[in-house]
C-alpha atoms as a PDB file:
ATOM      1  CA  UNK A   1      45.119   7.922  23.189  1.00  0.00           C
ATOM      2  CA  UNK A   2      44.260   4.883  21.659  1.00  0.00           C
ATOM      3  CA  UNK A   3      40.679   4.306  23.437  1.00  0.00           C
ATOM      4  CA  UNK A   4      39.883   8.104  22.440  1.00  0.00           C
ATOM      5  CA  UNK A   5      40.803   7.279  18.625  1.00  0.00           C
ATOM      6  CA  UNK A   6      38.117   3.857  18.486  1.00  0.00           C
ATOM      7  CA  UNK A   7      35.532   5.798  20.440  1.00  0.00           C
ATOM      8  CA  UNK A   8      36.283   8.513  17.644  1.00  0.00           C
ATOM      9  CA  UNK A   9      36.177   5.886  14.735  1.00  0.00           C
ATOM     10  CA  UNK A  10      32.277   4.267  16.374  1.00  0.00           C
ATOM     11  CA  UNK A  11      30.882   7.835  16.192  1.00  0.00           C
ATOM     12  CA  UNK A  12      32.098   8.575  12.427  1.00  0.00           C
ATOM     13  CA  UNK A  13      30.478   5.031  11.307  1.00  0.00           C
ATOM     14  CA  UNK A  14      26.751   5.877  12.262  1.00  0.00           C
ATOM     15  CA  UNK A  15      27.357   9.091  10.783  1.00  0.00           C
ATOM     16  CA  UNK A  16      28.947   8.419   7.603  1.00  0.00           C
ATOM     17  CA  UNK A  17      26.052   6.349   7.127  1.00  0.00           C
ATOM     18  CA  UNK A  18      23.118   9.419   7.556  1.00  0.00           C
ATOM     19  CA  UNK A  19      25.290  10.942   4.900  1.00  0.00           C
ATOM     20  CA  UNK A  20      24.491   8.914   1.912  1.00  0.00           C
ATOM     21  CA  UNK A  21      21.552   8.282   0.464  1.00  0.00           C
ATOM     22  CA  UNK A  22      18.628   6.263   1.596  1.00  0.00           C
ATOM     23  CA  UNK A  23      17.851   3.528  -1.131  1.00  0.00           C
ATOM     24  CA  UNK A  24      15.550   4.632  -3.158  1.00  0.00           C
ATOM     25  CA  UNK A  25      12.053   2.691  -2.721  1.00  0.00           C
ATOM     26  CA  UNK A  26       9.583   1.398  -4.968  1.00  0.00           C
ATOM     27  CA  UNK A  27       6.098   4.103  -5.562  1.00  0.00           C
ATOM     28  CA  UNK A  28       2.715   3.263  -6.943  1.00  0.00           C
ATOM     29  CA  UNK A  29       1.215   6.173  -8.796  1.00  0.00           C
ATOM     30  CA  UNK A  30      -2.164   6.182  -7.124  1.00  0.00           C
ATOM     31  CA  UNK A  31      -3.658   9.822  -8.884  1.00  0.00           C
ATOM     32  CA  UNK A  32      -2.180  11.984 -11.964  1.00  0.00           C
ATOM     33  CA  UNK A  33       1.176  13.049 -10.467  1.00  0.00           C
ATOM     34  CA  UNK A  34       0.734  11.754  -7.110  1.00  0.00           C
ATOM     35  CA  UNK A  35       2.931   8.803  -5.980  1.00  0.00           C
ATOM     36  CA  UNK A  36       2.549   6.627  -2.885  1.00  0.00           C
ATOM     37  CA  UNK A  37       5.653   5.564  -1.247  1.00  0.00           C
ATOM     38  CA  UNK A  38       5.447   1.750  -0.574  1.00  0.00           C
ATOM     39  CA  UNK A  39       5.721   1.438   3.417  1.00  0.00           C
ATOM     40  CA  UNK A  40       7.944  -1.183   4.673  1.00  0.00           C
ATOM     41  CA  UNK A  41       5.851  -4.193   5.563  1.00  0.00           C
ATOM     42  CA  UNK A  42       6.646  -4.106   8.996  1.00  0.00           C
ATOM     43  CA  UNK A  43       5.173  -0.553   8.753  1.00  0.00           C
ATOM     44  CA  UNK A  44       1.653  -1.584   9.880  1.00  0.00           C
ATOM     45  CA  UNK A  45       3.057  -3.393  13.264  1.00  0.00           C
ATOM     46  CA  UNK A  46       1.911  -6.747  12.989  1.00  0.00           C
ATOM     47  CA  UNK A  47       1.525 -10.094  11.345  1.00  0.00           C
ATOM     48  CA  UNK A  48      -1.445 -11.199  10.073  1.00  0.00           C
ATOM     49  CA  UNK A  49      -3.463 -13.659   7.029  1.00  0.00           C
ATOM     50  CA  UNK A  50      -6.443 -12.505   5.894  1.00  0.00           C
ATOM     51  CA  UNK A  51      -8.767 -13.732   2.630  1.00  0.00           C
ATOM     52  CA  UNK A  52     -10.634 -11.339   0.817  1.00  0.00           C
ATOM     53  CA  UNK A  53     -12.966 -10.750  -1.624  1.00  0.00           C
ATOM     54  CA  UNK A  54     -12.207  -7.753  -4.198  1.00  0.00           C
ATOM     55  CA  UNK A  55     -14.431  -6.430  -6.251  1.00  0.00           C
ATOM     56  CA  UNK A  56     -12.976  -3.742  -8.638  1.00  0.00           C
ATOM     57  CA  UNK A  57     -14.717  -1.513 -11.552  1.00  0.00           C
ATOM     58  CA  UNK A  58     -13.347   0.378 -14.157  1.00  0.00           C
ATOM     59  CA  UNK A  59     -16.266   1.828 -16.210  1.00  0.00           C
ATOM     60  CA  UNK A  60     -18.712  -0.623 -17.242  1.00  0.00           C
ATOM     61  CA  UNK A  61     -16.098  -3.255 -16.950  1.00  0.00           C
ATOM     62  CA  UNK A  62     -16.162  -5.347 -13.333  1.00  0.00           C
ATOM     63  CA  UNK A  63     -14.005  -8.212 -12.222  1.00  0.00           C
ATOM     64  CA  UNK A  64     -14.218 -10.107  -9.155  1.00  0.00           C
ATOM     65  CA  UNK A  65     -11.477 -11.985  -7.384  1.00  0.00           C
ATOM     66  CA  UNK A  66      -9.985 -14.153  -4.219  1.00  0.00           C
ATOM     67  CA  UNK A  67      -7.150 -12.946  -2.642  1.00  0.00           C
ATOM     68  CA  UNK A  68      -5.105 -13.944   0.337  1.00  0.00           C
ATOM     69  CA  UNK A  69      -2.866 -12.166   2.135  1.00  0.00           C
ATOM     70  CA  UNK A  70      -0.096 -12.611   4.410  1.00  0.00           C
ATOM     71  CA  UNK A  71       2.057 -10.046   6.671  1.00  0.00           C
ATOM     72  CA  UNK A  72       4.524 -10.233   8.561  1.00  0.00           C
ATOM     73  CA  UNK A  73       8.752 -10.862   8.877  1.00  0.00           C
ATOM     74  CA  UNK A  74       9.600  -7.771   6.622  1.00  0.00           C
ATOM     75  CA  UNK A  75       6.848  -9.333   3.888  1.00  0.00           C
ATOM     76  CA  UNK A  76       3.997  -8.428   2.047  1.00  0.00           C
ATOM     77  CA  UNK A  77       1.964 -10.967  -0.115  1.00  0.00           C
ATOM     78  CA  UNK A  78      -0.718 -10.956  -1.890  1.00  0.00           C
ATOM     79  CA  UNK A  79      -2.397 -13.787  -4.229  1.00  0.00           C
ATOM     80  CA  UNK A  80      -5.278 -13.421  -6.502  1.00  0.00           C
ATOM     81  CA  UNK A  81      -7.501 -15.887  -7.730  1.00  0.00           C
ATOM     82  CA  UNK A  82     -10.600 -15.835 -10.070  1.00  0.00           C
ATOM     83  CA  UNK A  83     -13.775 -17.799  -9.697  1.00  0.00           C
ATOM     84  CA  UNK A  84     -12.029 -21.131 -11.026  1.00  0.00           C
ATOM     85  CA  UNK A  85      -9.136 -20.818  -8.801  1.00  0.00           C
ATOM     86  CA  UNK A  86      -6.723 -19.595 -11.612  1.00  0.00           C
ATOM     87  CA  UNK A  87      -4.203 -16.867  -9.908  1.00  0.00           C
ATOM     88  CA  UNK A  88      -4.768 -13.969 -11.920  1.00  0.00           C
ATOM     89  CA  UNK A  89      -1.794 -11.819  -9.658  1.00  0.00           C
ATOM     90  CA  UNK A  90       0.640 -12.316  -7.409  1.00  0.00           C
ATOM     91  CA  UNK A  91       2.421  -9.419  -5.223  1.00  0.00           C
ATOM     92  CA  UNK A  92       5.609  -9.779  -3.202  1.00  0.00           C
ATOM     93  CA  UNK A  93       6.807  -6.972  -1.483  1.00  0.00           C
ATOM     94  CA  UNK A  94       9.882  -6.890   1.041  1.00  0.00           C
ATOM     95  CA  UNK A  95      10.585  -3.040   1.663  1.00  0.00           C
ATOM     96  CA  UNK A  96      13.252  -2.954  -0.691  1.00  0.00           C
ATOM     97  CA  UNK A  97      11.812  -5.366  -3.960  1.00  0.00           C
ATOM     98  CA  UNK A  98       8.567  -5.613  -5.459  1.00  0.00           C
ATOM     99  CA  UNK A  99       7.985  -8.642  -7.870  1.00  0.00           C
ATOM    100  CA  UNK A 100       4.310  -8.449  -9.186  1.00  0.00           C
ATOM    101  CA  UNK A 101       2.981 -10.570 -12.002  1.00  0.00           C
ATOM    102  CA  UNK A 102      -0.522 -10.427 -13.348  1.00  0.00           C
ATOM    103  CA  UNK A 103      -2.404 -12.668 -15.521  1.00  0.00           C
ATOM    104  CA  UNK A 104      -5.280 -11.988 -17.354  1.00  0.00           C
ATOM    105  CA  UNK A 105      -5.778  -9.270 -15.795  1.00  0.00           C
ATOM    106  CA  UNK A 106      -7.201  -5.627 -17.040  1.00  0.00           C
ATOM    107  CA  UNK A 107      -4.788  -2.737 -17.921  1.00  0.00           C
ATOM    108  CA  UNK A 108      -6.269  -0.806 -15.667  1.00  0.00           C
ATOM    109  CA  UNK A 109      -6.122  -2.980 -12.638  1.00  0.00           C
ATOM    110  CA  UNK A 110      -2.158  -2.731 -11.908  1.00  0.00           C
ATOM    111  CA  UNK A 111      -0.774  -5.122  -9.304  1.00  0.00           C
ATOM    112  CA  UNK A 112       1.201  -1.960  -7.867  1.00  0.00           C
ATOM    113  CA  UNK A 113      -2.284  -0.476  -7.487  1.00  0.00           C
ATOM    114  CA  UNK A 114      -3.862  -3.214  -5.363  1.00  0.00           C
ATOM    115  CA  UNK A 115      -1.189  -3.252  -3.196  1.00  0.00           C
ATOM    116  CA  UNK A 116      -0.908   0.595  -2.504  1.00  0.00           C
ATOM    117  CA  UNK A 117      -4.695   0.689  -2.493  1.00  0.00           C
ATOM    118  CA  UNK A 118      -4.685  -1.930   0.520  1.00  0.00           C
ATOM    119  CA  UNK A 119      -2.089   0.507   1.787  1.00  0.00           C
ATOM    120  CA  UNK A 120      -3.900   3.343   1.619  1.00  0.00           C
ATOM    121  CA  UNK A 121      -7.090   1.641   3.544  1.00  0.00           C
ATOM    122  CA  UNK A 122      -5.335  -0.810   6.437  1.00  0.00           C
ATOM    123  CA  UNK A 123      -1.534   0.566   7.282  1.00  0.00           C
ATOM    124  CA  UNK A 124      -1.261   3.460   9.663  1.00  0.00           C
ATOM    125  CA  UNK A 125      -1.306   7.009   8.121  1.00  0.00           C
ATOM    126  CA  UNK A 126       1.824   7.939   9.979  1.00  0.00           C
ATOM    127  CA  UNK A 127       3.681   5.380   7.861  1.00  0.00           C
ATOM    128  CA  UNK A 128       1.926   6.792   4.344  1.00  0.00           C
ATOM    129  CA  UNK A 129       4.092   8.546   2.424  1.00  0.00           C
ATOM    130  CA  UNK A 130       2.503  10.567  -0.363  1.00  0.00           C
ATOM    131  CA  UNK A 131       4.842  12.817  -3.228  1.00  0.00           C
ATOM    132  CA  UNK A 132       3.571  14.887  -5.824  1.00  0.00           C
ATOM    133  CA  UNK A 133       4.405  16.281  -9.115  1.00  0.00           C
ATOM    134  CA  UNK A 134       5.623  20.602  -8.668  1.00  0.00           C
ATOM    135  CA  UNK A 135       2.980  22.715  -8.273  1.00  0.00           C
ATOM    136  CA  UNK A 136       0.680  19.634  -7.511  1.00  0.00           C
ATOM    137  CA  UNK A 137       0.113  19.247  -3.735  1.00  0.00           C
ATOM    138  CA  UNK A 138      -1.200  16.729  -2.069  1.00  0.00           C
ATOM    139  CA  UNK A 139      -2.253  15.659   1.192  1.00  0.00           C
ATOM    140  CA  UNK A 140      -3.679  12.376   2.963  1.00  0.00           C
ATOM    141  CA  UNK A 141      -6.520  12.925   5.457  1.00  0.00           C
ATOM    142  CA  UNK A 142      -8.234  10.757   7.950  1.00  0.00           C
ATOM    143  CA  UNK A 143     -11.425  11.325  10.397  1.00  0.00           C
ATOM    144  CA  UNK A 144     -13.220   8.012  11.448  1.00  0.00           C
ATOM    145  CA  UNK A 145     -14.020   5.663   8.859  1.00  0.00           C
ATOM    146  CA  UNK A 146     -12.235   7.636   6.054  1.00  0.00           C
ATOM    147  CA  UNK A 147      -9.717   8.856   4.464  1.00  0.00           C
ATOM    148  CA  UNK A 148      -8.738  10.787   1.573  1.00  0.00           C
ATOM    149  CA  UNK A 149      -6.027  12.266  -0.719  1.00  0.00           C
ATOM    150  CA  UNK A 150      -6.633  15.526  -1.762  1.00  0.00           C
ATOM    151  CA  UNK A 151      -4.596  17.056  -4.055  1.00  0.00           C
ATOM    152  CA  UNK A 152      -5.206  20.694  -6.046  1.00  0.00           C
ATOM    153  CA  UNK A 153      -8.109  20.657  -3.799  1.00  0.00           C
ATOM    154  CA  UNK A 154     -10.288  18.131  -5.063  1.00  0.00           C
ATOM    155  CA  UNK A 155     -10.825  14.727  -3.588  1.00  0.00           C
ATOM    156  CA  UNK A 156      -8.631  12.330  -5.725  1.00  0.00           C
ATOM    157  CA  UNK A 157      -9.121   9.074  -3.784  1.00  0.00           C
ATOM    158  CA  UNK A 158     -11.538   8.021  -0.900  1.00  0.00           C
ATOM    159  CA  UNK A 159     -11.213   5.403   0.984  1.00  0.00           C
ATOM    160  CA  UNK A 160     -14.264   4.155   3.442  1.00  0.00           C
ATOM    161  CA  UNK A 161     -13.957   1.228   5.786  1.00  0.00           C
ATOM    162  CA  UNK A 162     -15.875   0.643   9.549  1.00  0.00           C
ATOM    163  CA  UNK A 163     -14.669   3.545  11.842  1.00  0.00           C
ATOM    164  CA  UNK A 164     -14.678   1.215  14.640  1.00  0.00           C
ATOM    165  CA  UNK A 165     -13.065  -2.251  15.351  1.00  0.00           C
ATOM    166  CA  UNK A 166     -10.577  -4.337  13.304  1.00  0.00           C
ATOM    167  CA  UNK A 167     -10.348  -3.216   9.800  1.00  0.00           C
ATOM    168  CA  UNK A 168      -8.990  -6.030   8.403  1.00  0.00           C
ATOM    169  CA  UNK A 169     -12.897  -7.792   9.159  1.00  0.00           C
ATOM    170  CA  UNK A 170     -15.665  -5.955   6.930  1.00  0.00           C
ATOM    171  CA  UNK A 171     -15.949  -3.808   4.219  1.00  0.00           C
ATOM    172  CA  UNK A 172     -13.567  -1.434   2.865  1.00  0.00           C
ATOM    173  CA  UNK A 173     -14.044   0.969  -0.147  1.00  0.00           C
ATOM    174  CA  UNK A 174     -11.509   2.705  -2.548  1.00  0.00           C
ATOM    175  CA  UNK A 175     -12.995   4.890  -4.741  1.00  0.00           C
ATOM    176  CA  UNK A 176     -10.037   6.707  -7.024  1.00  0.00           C
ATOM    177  CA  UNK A 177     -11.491   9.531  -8.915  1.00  0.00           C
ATOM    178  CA  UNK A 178      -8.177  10.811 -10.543  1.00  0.00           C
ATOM    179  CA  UNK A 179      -8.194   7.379 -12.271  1.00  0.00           C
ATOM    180  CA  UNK A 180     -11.715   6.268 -12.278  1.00  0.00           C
ATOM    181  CA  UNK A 181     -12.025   3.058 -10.644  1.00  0.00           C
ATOM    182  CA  UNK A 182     -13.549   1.612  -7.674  1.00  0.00           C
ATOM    183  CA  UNK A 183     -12.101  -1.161  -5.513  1.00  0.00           C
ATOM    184  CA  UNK A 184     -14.811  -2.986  -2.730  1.00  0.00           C
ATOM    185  CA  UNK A 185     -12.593  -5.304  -0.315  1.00  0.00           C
ATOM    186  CA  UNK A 186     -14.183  -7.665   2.149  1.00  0.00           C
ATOM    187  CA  UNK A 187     -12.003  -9.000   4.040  1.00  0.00           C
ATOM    188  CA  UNK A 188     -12.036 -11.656   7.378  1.00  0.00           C
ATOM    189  CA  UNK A 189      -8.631 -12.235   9.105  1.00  0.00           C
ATOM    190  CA  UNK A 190      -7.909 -15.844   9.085  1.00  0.00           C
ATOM    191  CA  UNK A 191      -5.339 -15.550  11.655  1.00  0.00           C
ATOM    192  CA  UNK A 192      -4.685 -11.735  13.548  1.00  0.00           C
END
């Protein structure tokens, strides 16, 4: 009777646990009442460092900067520089905690933003999450080289990078329409 009541007690435990909640993660609002759900790092299946070059554009305003990023053990980081060196934003992501700080940078050009927008372009779709405001649908679509969020049925982001090959070396392209900025990545993995 005894063996019957532990083997009881190990089935309750995993399911106690499906009962409650799942803790609630951090979202990046990438188009008027659309929200990304930030994947878990681990999401995109591998480690990795790459530097890029990011060039965004928000109206006739531009800015240029460094960044280097690093994946991998449950972490997501991102540093910004400008052309001096000066770190304009830092991103630290774990899953569970985002800490973001930016520095002289534009309004416009959230740190929340560049991280969901490299999202968007390099971490499997399967692992994209996207949740809209009621009555707002929205949908994330992919065909080689490209994908895009369409919500109300209009094209609210595009995202271009090479169809073939490693992503994370060449060109990528974000263009958001629903907030009206552009974001041009090039990017070279310094260690895959």
């Amino acid at each position: 009777m005894r063996r019957r009541t532990i083997l009881l007690g190990a089935l309750a435990l995993p399911l106690a646990g499906c009962l409650g909640a799942e803790p609630e993660r951090p979202r990046a609002t990438i188009a008027p009442g659309v929200r990304l759900v930030l994947p878990s790092p681990d999401a995109l299946g591998r480690s990795l460092r790459a530097v890029q070059i990011v060039v965004a554009r928000h109206g006739p305003e531009s800015l240029a900067l460094e960044t280097h990023v690093e994946i991998g053990a449950g972490r997501f980081g991102v540093i910004g520089l400008d052309a001096a060196g000066r770190r304009l934003v830092s991103i630290e992501w774990d899953g569970q905690d985002l800490a973001a700080r930016a520095e002289r940078l534009p309004a416009e050009l959230r740190p929340e933003n560049l991280l969901a927008d490299m999202m968007l372009v390099y971490f499997p779709i399967t692992s994209l999450w996207i949740e809209a405001d009621a009555g707002r649908p929205a949908r994330l679509t992919e065909t080689p080289g490209r994908r895009a969020l369409v919500s109300e049925g209009r094209e609210r982001i595009v995202l271009s990078y090479p169809a073939t090959g490693e992503r994370w070396n060449g060109k990528a392209l974000v263009e958001n329409r629903g907030f009206g900025y552009e974001v041009e990545i090039h990017s070279s993995l310094v260690q895959p």
